[in-house]
Protein backbone atom coordinates (compact mmCIF):
# COMPACT_ATOMS: atom_id res chain seq x y z
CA UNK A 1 45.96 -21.28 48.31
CA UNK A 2 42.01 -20.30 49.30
CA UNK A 3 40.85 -17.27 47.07
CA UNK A 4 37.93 -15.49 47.09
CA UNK A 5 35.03 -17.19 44.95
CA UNK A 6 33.48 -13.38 44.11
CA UNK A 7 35.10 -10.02 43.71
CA UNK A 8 34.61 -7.73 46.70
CA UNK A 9 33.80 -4.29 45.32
CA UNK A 10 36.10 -1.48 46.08
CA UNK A 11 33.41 0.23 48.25
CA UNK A 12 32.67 -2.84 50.14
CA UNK A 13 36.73 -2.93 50.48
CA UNK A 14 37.09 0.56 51.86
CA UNK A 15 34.59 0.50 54.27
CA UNK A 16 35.96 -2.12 56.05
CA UNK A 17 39.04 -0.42 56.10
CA UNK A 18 37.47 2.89 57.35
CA UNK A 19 38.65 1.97 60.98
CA UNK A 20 41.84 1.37 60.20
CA UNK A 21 43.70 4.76 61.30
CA UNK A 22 45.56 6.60 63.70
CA UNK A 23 44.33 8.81 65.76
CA UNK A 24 46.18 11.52 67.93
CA UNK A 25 46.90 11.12 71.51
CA UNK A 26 45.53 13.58 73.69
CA UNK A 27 47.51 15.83 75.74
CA UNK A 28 46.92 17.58 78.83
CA UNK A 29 48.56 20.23 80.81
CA UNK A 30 49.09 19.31 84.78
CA UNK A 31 47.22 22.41 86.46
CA UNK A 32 49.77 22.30 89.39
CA UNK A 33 53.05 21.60 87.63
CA UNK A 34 52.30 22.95 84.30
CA UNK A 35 54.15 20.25 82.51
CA UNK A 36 51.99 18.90 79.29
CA UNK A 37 51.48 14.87 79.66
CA UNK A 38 49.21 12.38 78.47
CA UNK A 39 46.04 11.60 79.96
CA UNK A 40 45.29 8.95 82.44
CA UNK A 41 48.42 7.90 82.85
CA UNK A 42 51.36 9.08 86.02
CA UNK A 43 54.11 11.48 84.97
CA UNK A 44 57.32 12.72 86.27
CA UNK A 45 58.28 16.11 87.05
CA UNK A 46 61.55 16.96 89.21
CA UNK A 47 61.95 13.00 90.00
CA UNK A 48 58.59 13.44 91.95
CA UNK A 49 55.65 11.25 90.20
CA UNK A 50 52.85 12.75 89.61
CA UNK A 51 49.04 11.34 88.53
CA UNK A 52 45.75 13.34 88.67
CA UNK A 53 47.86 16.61 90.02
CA UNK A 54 48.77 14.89 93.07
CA UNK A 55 51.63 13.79 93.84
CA UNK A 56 51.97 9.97 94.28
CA UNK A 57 55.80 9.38 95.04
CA UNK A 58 58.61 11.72 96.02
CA UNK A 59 61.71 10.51 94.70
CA UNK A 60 60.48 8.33 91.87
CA UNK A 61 63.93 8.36 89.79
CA UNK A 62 65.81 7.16 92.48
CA UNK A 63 63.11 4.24 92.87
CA UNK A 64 62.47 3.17 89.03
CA UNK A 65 64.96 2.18 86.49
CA UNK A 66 65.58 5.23 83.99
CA UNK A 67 66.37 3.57 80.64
């Protein structure tokens, strides 16, 4: 097995691992159907899909597979 010839320092260590974190996903509140979702991304409300406020497709549930 390879190992390291020098010791990394425990600074050196933690700053690469600095990055290395969650962060939390934003959420946004639909101005028209006041139903909180995440951003960039289509939502359903009533089985009508919805991105950007608009609506996209009426019906959606009957369309897509609801697991």
């Amino acid at each position: 097995m390879p190992n390291p010839k020098h010791k990394f320092s425990t600074s050196r260590r933690d700053k690469r691992r600095t990055h290395d974190k969650l962060t939390e996903k934003s959420i946004q509140i639909c101005q028209t159907t006041d139903t909180p979702h995440l951003r960039h991304r289509g939502y359903v409300v009533d089985g009508n899909l919805y991105y950007k406020g608009q609506l996209i497709v009426e019906g959606f549930e009957k369309i897509a597979k609801v697991k």
